[in-house]
PDB file of N, CA and C in Angstrom:
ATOM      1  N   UNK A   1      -5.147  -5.288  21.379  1.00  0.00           N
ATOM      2  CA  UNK A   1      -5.461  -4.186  22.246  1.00  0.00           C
ATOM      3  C   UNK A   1      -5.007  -4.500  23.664  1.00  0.00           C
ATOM      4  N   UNK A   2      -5.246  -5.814  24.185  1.00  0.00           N
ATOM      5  CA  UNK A   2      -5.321  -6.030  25.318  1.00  0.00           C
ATOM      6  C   UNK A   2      -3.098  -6.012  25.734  1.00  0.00           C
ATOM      7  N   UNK A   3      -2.851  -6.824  24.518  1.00  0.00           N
ATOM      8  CA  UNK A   3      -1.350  -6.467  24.660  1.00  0.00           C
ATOM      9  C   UNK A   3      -1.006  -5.002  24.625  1.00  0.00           C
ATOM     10  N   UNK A   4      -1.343  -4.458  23.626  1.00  0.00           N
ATOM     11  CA  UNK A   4      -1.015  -2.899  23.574  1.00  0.00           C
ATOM     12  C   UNK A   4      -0.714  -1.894  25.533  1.00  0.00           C
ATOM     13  N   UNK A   5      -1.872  -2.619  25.700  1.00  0.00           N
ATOM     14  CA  UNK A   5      -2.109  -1.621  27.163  1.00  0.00           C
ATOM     15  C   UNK A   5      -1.467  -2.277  28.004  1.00  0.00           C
ATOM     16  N   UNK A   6      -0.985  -3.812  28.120  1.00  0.00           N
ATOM     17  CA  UNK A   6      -0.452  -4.224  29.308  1.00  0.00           C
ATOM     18  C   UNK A   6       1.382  -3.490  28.986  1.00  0.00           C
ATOM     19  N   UNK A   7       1.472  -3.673  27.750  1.00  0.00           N
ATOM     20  CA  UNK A   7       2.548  -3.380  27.442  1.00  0.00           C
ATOM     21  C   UNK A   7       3.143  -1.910  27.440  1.00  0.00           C
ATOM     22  N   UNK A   8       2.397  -0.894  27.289  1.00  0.00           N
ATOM     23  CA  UNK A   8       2.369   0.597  26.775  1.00  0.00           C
ATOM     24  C   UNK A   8       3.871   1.003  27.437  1.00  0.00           C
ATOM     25  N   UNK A   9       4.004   0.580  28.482  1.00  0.00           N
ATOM     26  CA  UNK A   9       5.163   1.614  29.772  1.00  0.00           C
ATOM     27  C   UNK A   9       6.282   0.827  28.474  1.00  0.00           C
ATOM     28  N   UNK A  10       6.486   0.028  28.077  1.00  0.00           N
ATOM     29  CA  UNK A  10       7.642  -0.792  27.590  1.00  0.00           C
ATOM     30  C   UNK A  10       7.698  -0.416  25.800  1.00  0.00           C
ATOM     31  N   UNK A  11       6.662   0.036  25.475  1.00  0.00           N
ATOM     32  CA  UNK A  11       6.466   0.084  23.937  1.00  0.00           C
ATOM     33  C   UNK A  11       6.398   1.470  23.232  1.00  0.00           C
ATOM     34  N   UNK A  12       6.157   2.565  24.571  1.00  0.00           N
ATOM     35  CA  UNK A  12       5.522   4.300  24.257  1.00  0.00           C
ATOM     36  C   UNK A  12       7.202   5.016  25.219  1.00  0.00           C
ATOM     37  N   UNK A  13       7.851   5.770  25.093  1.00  0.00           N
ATOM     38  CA  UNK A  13       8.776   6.358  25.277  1.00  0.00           C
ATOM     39  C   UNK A  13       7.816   6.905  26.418  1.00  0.00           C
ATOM     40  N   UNK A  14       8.753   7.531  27.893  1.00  0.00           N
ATOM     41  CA  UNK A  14       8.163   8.057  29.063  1.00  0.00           C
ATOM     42  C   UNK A  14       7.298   9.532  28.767  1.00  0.00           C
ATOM     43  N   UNK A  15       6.156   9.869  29.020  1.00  0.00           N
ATOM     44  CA  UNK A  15       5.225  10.973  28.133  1.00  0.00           C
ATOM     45  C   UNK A  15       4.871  10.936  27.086  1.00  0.00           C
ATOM     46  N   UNK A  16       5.119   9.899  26.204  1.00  0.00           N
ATOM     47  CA  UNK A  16       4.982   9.582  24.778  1.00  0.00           C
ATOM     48  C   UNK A  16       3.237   9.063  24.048  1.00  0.00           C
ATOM     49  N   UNK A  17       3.109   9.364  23.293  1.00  0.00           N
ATOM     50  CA  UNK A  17       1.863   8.804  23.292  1.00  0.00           C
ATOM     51  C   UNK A  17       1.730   7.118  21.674  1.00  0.00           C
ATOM     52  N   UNK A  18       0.546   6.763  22.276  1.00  0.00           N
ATOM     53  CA  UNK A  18       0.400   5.952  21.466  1.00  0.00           C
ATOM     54  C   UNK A  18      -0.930   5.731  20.418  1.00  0.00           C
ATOM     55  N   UNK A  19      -0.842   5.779  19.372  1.00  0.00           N
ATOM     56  CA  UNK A  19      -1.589   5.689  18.242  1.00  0.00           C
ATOM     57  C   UNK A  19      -2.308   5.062  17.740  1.00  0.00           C
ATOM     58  N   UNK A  20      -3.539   4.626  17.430  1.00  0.00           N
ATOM     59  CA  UNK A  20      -4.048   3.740  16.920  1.00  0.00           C
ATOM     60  C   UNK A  20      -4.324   3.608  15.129  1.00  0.00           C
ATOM     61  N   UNK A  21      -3.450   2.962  14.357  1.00  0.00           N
ATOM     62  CA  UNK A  21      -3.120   3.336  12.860  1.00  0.00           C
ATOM     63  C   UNK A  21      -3.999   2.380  12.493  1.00  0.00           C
ATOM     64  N   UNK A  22      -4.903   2.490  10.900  1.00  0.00           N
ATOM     65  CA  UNK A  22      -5.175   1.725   9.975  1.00  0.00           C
ATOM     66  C   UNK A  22      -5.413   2.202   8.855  1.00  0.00           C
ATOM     67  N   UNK A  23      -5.244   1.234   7.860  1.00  0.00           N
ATOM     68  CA  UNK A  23      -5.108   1.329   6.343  1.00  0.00           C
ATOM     69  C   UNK A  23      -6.044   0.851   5.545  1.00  0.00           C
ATOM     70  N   UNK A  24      -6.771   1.354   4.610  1.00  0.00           N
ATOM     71  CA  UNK A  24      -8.074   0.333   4.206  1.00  0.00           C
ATOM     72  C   UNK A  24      -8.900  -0.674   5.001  1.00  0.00           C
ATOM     73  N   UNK A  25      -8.911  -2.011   5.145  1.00  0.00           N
ATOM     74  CA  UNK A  25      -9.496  -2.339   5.919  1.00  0.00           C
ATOM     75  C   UNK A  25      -8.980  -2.688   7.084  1.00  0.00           C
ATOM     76  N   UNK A  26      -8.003  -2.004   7.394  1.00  0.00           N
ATOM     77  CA  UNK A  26      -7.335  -1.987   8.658  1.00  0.00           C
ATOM     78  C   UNK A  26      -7.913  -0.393   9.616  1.00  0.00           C
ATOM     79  N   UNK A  27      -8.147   0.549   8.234  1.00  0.00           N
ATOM     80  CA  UNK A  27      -8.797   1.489   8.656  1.00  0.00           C
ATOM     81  C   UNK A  27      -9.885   1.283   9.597  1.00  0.00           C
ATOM     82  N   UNK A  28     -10.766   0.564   9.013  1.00  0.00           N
ATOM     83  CA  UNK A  28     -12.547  -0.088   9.246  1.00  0.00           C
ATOM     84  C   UNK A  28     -12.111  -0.527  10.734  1.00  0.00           C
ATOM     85  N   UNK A  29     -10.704  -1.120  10.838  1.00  0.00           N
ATOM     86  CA  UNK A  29     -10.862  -1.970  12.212  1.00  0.00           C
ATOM     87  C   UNK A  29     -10.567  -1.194  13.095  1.00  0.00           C
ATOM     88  N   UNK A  30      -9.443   0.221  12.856  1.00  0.00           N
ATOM     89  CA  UNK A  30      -9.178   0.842  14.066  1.00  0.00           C
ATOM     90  C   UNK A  30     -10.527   1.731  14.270  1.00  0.00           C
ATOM     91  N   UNK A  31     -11.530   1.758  13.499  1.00  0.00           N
ATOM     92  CA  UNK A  31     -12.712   3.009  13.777  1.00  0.00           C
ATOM     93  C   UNK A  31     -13.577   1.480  14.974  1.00  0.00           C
ATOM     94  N   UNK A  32     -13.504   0.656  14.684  1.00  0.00           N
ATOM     95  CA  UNK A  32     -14.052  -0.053  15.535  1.00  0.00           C
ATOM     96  C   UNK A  32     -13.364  -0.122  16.766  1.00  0.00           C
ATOM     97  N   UNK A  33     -12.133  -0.593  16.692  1.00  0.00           N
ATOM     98  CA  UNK A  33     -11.574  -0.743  17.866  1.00  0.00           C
ATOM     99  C   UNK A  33     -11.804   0.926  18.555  1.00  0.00           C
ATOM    100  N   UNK A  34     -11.769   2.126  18.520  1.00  0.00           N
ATOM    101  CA  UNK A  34     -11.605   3.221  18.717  1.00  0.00           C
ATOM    102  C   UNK A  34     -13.004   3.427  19.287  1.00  0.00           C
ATOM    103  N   UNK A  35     -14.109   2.686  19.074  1.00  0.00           N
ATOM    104  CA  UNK A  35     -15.355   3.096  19.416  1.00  0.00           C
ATOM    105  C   UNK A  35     -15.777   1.689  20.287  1.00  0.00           C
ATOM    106  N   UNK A  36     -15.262   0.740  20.537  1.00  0.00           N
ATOM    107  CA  UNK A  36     -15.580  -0.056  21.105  1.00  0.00           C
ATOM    108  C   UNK A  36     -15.523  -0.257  22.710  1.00  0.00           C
ATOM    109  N   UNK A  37     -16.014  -0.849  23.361  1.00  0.00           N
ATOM    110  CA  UNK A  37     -16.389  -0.200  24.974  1.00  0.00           C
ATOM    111  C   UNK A  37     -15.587  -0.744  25.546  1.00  0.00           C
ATOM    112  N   UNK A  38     -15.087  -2.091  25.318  1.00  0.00           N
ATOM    113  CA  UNK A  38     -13.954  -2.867  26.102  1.00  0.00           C
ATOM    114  C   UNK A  38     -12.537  -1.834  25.733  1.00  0.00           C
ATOM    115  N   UNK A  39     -12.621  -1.159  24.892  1.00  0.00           N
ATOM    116  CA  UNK A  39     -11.057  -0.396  24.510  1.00  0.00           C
ATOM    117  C   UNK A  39     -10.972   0.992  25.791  1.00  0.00           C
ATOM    118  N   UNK A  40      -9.525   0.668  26.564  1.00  0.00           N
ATOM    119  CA  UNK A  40      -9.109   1.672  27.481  1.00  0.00           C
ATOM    120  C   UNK A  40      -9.824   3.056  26.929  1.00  0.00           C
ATOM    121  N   UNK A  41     -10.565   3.962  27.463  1.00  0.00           N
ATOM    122  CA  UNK A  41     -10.371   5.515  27.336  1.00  0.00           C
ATOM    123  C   UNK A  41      -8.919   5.690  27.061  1.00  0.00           C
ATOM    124  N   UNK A  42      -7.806   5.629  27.688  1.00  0.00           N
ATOM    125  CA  UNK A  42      -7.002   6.664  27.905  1.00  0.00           C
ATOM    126  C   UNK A  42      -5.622   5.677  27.434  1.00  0.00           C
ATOM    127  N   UNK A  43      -5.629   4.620  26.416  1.00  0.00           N
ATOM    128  CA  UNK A  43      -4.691   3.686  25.506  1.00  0.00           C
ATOM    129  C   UNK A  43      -4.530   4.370  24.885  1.00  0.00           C
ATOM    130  N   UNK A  44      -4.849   4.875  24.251  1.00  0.00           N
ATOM    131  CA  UNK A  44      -4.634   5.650  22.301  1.00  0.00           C
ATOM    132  C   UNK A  44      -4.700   6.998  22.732  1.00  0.00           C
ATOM    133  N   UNK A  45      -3.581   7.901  22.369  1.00  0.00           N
ATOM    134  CA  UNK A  45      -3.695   9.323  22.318  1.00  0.00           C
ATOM    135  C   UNK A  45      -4.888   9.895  20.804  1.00  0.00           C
ATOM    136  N   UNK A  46      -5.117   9.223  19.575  1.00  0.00           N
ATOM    137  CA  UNK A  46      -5.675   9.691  18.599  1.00  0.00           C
ATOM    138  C   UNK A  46      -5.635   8.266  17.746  1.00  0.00           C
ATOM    139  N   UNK A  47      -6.553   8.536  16.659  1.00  0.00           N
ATOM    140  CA  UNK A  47      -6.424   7.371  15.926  1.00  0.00           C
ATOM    141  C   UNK A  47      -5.986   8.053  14.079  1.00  0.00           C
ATOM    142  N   UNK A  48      -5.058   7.326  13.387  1.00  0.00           N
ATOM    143  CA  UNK A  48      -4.751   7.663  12.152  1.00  0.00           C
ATOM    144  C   UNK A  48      -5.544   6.762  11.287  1.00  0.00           C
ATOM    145  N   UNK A  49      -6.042   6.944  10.353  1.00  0.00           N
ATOM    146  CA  UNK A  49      -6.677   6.459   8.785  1.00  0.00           C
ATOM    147  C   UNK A  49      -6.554   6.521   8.211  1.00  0.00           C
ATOM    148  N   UNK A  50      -6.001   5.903   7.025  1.00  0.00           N
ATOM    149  CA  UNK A  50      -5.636   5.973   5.555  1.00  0.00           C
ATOM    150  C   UNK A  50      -6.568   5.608   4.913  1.00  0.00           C
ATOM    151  N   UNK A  51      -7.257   6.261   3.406  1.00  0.00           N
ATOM    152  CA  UNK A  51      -7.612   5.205   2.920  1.00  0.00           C
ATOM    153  C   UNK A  51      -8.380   3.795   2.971  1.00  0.00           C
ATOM    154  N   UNK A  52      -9.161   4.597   3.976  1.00  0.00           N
ATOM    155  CA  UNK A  52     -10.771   3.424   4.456  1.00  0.00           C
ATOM    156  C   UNK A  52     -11.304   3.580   3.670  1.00  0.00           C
ATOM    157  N   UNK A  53     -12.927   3.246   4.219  1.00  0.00           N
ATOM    158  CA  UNK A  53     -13.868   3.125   3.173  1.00  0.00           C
ATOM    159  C   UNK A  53     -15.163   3.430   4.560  1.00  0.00           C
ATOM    160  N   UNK A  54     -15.983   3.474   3.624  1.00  0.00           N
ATOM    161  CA  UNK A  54     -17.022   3.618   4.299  1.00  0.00           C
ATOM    162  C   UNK A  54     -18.000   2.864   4.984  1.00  0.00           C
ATOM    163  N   UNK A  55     -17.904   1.391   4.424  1.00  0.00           N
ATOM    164  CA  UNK A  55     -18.396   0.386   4.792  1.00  0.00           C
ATOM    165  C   UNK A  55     -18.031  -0.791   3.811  1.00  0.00           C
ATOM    166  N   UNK A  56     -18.303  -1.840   3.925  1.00  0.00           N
ATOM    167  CA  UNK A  56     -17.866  -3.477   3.469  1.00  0.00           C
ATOM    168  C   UNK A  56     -18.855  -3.204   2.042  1.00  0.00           C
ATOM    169  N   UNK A  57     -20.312  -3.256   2.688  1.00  0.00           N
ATOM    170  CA  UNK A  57     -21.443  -3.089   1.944  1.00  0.00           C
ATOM    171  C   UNK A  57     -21.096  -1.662   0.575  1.00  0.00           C
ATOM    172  N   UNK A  58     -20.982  -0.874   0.828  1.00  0.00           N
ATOM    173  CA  UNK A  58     -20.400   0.198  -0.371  1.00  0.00           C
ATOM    174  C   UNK A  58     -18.851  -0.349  -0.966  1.00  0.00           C
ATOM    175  N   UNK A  59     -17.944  -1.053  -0.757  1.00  0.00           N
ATOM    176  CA  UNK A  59     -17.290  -1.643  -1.883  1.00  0.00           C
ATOM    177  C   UNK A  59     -17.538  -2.997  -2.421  1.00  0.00           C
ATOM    178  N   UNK A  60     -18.556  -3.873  -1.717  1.00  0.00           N
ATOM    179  CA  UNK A  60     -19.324  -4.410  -2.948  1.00  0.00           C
ATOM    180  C   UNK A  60     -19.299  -4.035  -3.939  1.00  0.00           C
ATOM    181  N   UNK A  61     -20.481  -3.150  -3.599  1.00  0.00           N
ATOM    182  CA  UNK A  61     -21.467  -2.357  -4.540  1.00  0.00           C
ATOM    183  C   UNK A  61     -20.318  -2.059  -5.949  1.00  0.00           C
ATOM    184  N   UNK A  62     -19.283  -1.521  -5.020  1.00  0.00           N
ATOM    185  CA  UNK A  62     -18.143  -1.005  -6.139  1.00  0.00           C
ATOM    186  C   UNK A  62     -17.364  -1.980  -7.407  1.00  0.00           C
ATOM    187  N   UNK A  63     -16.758  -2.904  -6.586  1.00  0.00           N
ATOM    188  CA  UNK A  63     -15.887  -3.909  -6.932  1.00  0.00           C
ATOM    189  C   UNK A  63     -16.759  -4.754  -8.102  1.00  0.00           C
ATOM    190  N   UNK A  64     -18.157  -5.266  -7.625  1.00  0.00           N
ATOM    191  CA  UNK A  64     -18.907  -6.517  -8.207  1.00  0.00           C
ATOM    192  C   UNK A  64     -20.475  -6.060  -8.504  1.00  0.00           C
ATOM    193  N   UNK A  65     -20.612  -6.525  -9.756  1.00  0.00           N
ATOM    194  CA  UNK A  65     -21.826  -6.075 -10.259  1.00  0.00           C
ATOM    195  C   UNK A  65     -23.265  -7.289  -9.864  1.00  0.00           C
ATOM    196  N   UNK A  66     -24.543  -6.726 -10.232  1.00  0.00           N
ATOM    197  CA  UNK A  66     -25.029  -8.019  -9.981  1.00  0.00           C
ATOM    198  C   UNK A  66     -24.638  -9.438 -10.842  1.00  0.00           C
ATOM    199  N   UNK A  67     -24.879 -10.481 -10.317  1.00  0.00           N
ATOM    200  CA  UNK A  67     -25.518 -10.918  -9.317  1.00  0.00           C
ATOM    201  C   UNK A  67     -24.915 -10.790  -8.525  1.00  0.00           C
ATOM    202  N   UNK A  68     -23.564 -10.775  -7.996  1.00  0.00           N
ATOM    203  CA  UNK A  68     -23.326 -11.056  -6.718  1.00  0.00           C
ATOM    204  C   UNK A  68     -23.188  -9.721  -5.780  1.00  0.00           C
ATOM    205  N   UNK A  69     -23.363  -8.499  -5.757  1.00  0.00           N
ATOM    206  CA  UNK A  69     -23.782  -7.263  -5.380  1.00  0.00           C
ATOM    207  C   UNK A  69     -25.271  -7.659  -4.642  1.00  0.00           C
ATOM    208  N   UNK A  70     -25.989  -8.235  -5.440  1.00  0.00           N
ATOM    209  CA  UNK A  70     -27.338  -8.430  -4.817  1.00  0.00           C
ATOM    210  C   UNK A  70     -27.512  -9.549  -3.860  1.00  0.00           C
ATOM    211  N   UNK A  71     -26.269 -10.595  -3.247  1.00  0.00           N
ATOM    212  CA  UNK A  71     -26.739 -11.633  -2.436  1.00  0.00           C
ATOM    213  C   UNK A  71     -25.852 -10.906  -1.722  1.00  0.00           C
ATOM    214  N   UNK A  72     -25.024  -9.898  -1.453  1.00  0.00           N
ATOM    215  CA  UNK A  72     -24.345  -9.731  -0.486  1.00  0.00           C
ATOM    216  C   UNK A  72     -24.686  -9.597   1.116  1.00  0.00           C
ATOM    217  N   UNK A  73     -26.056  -9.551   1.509  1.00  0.00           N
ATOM    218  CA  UNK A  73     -26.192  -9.327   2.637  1.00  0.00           C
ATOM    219  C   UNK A  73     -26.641 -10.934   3.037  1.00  0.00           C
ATOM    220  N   UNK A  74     -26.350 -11.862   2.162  1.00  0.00           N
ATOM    221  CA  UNK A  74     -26.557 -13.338   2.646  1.00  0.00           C
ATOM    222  C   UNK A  74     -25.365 -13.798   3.376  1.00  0.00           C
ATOM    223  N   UNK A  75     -24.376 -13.258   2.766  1.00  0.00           N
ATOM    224  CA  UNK A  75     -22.644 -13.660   3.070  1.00  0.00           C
ATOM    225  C   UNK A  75     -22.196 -12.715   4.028  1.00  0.00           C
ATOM    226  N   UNK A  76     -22.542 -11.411   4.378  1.00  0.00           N
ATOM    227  CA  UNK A  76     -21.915 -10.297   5.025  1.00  0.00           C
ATOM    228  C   UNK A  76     -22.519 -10.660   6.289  1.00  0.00           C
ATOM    229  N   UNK A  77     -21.075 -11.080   7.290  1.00  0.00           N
ATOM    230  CA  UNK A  77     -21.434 -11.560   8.862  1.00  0.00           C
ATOM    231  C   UNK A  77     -20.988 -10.368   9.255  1.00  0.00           C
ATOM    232  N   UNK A  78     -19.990  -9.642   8.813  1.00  0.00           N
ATOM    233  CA  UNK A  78     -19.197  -7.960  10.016  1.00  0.00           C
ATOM    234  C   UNK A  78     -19.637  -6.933   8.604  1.00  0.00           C
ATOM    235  N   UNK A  79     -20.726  -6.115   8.919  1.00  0.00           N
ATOM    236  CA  UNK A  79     -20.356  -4.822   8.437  1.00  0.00           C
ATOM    237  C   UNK A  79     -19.509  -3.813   7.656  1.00  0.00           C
ATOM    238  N   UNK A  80     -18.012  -3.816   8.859  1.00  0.00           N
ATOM    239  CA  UNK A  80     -17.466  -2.795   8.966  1.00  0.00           C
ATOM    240  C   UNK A  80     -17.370  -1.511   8.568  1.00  0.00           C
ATOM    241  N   UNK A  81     -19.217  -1.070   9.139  1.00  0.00           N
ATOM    242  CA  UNK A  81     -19.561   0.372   9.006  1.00  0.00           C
ATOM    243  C   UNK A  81     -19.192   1.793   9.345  1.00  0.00           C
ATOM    244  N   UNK A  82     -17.927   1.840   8.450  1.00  0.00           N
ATOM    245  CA  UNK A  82     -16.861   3.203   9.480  1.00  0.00           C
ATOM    246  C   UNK A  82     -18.209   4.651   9.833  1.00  0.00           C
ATOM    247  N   UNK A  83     -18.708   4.845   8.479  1.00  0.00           N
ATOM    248  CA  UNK A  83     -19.171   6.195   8.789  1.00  0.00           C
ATOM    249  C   UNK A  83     -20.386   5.672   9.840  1.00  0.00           C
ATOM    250  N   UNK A  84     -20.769   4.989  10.570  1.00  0.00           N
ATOM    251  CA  UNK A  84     -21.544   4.972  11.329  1.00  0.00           C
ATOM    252  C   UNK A  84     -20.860   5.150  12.329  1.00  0.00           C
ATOM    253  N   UNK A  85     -19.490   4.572  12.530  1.00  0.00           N
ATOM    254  CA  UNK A  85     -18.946   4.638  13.707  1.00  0.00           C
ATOM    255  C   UNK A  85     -18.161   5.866  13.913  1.00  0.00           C
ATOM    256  N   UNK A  86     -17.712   6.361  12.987  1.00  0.00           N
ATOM    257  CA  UNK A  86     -16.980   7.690  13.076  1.00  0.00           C
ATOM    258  C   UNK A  86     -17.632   8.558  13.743  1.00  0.00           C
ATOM    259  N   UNK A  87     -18.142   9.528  13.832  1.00  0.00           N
ATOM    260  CA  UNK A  87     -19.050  10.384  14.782  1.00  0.00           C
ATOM    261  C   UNK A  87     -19.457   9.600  16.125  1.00  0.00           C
ATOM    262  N   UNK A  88     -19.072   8.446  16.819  1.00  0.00           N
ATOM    263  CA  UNK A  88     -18.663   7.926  17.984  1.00  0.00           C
ATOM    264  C   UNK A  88     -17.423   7.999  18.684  1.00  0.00           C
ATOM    265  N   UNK A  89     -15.963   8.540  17.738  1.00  0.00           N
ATOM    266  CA  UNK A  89     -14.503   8.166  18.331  1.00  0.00           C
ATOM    267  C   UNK A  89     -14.548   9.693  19.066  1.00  0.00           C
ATOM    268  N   UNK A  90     -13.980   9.314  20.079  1.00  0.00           N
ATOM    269  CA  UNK A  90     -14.250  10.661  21.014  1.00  0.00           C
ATOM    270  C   UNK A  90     -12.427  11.356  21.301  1.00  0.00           C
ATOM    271  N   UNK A  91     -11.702  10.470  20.338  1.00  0.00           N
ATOM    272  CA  UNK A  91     -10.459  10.515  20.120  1.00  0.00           C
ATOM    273  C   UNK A  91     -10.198  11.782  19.542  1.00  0.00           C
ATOM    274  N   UNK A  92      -9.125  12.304  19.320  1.00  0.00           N
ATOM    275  CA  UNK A  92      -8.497  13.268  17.439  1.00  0.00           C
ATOM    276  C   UNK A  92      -7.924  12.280  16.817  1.00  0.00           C
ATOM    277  N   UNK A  93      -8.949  12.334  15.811  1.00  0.00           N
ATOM    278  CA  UNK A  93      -8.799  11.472  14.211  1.00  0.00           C
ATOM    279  C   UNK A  93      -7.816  12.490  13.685  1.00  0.00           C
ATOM    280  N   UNK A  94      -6.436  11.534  12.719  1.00  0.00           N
ATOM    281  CA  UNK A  94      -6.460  12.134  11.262  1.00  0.00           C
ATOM    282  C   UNK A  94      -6.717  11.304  10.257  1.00  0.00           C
ATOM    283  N   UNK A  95      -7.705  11.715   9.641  1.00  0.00           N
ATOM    284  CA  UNK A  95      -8.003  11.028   7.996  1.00  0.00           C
ATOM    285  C   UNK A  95      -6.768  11.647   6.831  1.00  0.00           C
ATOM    286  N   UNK A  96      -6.452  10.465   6.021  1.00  0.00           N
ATOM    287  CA  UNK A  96      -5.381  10.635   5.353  1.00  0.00           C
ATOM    288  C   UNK A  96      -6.279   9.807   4.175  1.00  0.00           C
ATOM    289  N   UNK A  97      -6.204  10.336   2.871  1.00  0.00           N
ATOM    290  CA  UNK A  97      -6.193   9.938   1.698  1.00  0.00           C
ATOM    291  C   UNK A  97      -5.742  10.488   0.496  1.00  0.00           C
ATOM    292  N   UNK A  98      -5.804   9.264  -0.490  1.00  0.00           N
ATOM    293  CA  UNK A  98      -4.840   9.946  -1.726  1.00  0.00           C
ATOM    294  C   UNK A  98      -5.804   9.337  -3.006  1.00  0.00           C
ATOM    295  N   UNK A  99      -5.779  10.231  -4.360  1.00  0.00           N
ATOM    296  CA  UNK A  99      -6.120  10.120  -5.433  1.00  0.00           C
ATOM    297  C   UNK A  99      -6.076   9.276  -6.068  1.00  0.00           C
ATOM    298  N   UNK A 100      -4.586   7.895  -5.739  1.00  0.00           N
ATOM    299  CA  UNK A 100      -4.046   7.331  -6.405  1.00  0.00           C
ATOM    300  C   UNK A 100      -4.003   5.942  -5.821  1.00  0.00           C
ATOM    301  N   UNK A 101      -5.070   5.797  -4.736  1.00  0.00           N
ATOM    302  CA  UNK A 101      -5.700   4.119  -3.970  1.00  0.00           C
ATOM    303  C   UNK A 101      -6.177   3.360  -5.557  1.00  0.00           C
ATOM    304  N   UNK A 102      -5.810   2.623  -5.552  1.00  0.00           N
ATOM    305  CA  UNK A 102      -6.239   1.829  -6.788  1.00  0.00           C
ATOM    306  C   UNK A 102      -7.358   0.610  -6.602  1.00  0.00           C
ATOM    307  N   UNK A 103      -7.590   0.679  -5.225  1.00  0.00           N
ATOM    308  CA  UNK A 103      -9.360   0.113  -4.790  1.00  0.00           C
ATOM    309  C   UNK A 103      -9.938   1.027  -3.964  1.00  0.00           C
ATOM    310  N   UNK A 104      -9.606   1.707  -3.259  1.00  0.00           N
ATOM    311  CA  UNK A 104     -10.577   2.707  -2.307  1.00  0.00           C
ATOM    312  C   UNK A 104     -10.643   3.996  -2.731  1.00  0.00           C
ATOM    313  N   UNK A 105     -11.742   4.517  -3.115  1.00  0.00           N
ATOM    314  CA  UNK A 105     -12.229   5.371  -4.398  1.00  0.00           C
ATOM    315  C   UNK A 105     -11.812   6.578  -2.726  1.00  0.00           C
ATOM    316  N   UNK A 106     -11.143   7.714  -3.425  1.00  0.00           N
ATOM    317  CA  UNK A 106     -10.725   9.170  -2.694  1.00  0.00           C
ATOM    318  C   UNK A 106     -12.156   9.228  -1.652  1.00  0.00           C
ATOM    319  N   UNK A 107     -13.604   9.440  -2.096  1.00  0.00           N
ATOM    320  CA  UNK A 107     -14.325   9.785  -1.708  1.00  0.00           C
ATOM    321  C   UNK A 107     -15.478   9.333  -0.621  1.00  0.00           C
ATOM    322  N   UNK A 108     -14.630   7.486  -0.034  1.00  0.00           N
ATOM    323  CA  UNK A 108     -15.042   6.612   0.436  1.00  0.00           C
ATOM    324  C   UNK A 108     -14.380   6.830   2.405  1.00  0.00           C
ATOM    325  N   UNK A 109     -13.178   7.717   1.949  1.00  0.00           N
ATOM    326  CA  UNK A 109     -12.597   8.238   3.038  1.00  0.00           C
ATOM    327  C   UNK A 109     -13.361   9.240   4.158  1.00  0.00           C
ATOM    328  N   UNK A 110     -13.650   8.436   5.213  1.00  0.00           N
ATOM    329  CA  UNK A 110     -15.131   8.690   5.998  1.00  0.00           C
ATOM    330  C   UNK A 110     -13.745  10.059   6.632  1.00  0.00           C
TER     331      UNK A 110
END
């Protein structure tokens, strides 16, 4: 981030804007970075999402049955709780998903 903005005049065409993209759990990171207080207001024209999820904790749940579904909050140090954070990005989101994610279930797309 901190490169992004020192850099922008050299990296964004003159009037151009710049984007903040993620993909599954790259998704999770731009809803963080996008809501986070150290991040410029006025760096990112909008943020794009593919194919997130909704949180760390709900593809557990998905992926792994008990036992290890049930110790997960022993091991889980980051969250990455999109739908909590989503209704914080004060950005224009586009959410992008497809039928055919072969780990991030269509309906996980916050």
């Amino acid at each position: 981030m901190k490169w992004a903005e020192s850099n922008k005049a050299k990296i964004v065409a003159p009037d151009g804007d710049l984007y903040l993209l993620g993909r599954s759990l790259g998704g999770a990171v731009a809803t963080f970075v996008a809501t986070h207080p150290d991040t410029p207001y006025d760096l990112f024209s909008g943020v794009i999402i593919e194919n997130t999820f909704t949180s760390i904790s709900d593809m557990i749940d998905l992926i792994f049955f008990p036992p290890i579904s049930t110790f997960k909050n022993l091991v889980l140090t980051i969250s990455w709780n999109s739908l909590t954070l989503m209704p914080l990005i004060t950005l224009p989101v586009l959410l992008v998903s497809g039928d055919q994610d072969e780990l991030v279930p269509n309906y996980m797309t916050t």
